[in-house]
C-alpha atoms as a PDB file:
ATOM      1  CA  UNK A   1       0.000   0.000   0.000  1.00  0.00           C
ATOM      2  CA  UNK A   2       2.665   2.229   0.904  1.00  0.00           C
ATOM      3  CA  UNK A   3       4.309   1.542  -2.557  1.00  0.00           C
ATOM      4  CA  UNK A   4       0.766   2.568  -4.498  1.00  0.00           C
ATOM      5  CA  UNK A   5       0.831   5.604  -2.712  1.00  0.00           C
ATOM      6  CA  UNK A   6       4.907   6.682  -3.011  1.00  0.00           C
ATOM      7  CA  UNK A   7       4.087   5.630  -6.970  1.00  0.00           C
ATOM      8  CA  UNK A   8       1.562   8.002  -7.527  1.00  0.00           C
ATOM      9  CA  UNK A   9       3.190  10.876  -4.965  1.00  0.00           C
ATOM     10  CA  UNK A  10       6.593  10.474  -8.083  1.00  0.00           C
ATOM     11  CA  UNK A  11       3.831  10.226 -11.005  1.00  0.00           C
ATOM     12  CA  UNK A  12       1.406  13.504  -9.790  1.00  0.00           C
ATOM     13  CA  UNK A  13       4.950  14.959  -9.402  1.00  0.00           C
ATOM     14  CA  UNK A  14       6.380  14.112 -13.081  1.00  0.00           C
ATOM     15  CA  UNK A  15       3.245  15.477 -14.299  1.00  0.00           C
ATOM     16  CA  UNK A  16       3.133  18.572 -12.455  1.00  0.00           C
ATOM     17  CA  UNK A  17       6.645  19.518 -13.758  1.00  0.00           C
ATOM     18  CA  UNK A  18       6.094  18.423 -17.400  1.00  0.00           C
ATOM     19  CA  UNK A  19       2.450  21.036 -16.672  1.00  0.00           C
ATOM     20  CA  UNK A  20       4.425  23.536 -15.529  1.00  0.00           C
ATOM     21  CA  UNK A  21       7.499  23.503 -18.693  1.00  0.00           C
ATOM     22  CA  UNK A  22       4.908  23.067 -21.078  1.00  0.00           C
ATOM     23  CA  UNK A  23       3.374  26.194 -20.043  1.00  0.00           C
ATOM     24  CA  UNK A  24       6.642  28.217 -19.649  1.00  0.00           C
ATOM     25  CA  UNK A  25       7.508  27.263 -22.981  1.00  0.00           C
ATOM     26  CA  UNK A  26       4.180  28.491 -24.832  1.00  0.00           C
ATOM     27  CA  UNK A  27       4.707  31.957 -23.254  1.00  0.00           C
ATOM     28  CA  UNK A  28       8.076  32.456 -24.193  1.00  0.00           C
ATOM     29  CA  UNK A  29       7.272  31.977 -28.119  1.00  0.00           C
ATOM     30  CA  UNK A  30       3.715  33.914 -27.700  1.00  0.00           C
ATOM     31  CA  UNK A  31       6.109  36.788 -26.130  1.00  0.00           C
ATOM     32  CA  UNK A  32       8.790  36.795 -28.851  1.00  0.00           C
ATOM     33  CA  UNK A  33       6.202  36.370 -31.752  1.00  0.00           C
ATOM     34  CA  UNK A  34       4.125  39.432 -30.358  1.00  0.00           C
ATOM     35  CA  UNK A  35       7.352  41.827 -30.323  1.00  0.00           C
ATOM     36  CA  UNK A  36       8.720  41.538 -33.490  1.00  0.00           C
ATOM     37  CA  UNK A  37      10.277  45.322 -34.341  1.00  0.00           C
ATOM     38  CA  UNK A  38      12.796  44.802 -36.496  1.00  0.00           C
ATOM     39  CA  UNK A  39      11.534  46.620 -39.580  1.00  0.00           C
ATOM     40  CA  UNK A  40      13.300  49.778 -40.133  1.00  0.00           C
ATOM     41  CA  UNK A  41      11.789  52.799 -41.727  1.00  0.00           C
ATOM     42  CA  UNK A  42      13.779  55.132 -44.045  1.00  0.00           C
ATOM     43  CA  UNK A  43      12.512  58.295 -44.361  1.00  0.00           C
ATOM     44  CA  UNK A  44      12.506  60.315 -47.475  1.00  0.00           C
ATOM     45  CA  UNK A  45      11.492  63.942 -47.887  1.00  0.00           C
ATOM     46  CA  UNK A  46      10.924  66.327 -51.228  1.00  0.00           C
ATOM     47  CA  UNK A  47      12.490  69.333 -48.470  1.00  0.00           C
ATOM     48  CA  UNK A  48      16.081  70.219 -48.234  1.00  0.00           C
ATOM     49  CA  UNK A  49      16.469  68.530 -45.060  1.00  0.00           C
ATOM     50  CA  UNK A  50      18.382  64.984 -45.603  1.00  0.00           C
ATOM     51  CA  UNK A  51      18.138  61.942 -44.009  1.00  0.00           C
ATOM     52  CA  UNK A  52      20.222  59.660 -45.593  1.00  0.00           C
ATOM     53  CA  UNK A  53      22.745  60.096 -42.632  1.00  0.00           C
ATOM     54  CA  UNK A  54      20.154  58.777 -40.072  1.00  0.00           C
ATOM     55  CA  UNK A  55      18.808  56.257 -42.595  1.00  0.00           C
ATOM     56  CA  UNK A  56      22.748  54.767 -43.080  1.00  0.00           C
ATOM     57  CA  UNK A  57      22.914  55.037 -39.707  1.00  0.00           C
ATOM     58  CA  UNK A  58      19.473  52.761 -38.506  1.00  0.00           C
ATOM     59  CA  UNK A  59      20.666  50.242 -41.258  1.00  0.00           C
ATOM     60  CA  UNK A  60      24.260  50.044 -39.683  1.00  0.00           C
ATOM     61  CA  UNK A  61      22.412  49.477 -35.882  1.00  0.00           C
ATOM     62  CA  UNK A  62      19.649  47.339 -36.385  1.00  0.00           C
ATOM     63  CA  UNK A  63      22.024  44.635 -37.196  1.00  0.00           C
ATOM     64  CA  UNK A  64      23.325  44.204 -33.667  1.00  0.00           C
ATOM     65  CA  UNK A  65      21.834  41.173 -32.431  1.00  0.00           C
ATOM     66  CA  UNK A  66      20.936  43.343 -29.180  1.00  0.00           C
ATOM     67  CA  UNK A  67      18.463  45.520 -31.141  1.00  0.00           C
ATOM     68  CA  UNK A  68      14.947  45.194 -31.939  1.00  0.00           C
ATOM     69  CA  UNK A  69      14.109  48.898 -33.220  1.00  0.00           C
ATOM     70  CA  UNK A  70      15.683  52.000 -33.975  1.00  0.00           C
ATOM     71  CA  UNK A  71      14.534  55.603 -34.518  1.00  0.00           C
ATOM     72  CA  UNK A  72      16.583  58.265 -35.868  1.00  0.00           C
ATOM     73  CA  UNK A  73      16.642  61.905 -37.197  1.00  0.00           C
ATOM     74  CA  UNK A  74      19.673  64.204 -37.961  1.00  0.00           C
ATOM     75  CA  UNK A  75      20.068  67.947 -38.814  1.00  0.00           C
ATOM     76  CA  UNK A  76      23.045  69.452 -40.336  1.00  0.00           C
ATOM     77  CA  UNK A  77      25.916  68.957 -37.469  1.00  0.00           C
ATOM     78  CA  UNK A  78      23.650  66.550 -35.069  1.00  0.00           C
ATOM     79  CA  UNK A  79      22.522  62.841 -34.812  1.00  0.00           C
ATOM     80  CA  UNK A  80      19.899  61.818 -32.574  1.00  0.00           C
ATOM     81  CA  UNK A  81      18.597  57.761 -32.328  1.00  0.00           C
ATOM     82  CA  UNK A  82      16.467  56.111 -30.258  1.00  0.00           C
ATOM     83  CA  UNK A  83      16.624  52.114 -29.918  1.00  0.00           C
ATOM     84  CA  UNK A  84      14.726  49.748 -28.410  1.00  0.00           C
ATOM     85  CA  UNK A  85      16.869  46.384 -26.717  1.00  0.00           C
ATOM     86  CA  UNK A  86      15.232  42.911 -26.556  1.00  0.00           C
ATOM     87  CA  UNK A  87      14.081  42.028 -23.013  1.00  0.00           C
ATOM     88  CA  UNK A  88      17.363  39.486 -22.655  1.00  0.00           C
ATOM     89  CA  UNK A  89      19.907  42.140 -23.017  1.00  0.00           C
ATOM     90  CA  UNK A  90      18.484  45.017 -21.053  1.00  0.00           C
ATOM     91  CA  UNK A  91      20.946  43.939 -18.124  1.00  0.00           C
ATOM     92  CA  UNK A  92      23.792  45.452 -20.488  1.00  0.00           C
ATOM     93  CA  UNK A  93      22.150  48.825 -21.399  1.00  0.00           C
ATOM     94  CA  UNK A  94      24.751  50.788 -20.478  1.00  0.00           C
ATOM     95  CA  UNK A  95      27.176  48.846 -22.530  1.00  0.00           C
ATOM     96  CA  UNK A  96      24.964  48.410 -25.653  1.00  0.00           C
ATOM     97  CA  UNK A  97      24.444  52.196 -25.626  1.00  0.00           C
ATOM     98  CA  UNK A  98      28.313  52.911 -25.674  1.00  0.00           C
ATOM     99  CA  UNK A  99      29.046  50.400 -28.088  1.00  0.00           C
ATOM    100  CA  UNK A 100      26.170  52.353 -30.320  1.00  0.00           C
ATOM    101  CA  UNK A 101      27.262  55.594 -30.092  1.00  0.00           C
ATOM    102  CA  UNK A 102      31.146  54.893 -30.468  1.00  0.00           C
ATOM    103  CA  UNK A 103      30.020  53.133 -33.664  1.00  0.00           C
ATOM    104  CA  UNK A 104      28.281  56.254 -35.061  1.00  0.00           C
ATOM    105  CA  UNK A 105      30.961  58.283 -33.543  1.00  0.00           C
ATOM    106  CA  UNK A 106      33.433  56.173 -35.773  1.00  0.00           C
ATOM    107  CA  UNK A 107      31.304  56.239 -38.315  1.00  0.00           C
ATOM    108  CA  UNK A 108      30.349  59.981 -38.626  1.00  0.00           C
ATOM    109  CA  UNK A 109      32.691  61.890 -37.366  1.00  0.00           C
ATOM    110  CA  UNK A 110      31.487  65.210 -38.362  1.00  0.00           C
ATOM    111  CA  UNK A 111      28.111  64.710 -36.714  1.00  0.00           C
ATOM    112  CA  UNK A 112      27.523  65.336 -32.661  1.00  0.00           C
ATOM    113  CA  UNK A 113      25.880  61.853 -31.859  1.00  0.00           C
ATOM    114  CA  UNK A 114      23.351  61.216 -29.484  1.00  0.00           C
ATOM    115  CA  UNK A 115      22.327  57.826 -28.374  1.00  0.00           C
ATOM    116  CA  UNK A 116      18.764  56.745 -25.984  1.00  0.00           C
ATOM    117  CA  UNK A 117      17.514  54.007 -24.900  1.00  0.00           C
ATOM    118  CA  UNK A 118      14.526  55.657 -23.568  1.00  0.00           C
ATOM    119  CA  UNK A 119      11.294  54.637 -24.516  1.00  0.00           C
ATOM    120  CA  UNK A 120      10.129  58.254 -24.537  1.00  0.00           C
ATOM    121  CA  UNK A 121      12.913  59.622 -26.770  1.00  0.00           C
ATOM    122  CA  UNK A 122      11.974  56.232 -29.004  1.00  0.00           C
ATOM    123  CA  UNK A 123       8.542  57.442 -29.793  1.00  0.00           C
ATOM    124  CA  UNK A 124       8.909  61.111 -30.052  1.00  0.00           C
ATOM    125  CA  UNK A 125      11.448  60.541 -32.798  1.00  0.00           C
ATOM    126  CA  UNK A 126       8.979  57.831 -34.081  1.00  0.00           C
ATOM    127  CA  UNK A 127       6.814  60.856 -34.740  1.00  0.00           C
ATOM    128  CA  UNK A 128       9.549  62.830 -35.797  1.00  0.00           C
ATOM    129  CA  UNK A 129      10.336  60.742 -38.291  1.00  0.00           C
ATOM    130  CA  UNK A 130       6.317  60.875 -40.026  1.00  0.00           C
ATOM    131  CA  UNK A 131       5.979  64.117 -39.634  1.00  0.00           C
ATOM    132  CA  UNK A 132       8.633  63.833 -41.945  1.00  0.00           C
ATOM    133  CA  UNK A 133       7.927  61.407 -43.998  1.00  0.00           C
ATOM    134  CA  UNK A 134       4.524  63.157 -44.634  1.00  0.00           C
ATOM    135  CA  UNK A 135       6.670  66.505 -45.477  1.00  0.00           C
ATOM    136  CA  UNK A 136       4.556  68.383 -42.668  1.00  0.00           C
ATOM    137  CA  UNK A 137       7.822  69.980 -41.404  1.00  0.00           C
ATOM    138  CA  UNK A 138      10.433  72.543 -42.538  1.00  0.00           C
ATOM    139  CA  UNK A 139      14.078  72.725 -41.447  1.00  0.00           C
ATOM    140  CA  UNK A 140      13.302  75.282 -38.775  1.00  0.00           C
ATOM    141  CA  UNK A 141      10.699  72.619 -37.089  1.00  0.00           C
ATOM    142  CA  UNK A 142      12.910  69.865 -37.080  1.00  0.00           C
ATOM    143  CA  UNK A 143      15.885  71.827 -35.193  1.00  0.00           C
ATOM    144  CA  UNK A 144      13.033  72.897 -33.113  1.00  0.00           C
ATOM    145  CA  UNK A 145      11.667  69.548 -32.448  1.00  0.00           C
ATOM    146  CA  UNK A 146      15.145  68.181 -31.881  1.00  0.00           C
ATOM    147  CA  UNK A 147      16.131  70.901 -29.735  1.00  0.00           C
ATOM    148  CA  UNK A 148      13.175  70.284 -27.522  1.00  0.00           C
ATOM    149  CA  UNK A 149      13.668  66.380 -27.338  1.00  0.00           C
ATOM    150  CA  UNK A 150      17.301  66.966 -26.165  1.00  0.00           C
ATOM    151  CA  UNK A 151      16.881  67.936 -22.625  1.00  0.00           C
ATOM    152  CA  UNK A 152      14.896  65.158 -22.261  1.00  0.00           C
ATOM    153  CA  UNK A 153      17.373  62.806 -23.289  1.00  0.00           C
ATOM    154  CA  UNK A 154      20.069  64.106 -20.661  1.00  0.00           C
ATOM    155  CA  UNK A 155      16.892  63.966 -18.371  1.00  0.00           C
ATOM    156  CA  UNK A 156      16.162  60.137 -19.193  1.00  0.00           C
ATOM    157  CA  UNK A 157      20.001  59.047 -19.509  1.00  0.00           C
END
């Protein structure tokens, strides 16, 4: 009798574990699944204010494994990008960030670089960016707009 009972104490057991990594598993590919950023818009306007410095730029990023999104707008001497870091690698932030912004640094030299990972910054420059797209903004908005969105990244970092 004592066996019976000791049997099915090990089998309930078994089959509570196999419940319980069953059920871990299925949220861990609903989560990645739902959080898929990794598209990258370039932005293109019919105004004299270029992008192609922050479009290189988001192409050259959003190649680091550690990256799931990346937002980014430049004016004529400044470079300003927001990116988003999977869950997993949010314990290196710091280090991510660096790595980003010595990369641009290297990369565009003549530009001041300016590197968030807030998620504030992120979507501000996320509207940024339509407003440009849409060509609803002239060069003396968009050093406006960025001039306004930099105190708030030395606030947030």
């Amino acid at each position: 009798m004592k066996r019976k009972i000791r049997r099915l104490n090990h089998f309930l057991f078994l089959a509570m574990i196999i419940v319980y990594i069953s059920g871990c598993t299925g949220q861990q590919n609903h989560s990645t699944n739902g959080n898929n950023d990794t598209t990258i818009v370039k932005v293109h306007t019919r105004q004299p204010i270029n992008q192609t410095v922050a479009n290189q730029a988001k192409e050259k990023i959003i190649k680091e494994e550690e990256v799931s999104a990346v937002k980014a707008v430049n004016t004529d001497k400044e470079l300003l990008m927001a990116i988003k870091v999977d869950q997993f690698h949010r314990f290196q932030l710091k280090k991510i960030k660096k790595n980003v912004k010595t990369d641009l640094e290297k990369a565009y030299p003549d530009y001041k670089v300016l590197v968030s990972t807030d998620q504030k910054i992120y979507w501000e420059l996320e509207q940024l960016e339509e407003k440009l797209q849409k060509d609803k903004t002239k060069k003396k908005t968009l050093k406006r707009e960025f001039n306004n969105i930099k105190p708030e990244l030395f606030i947030a970092n």
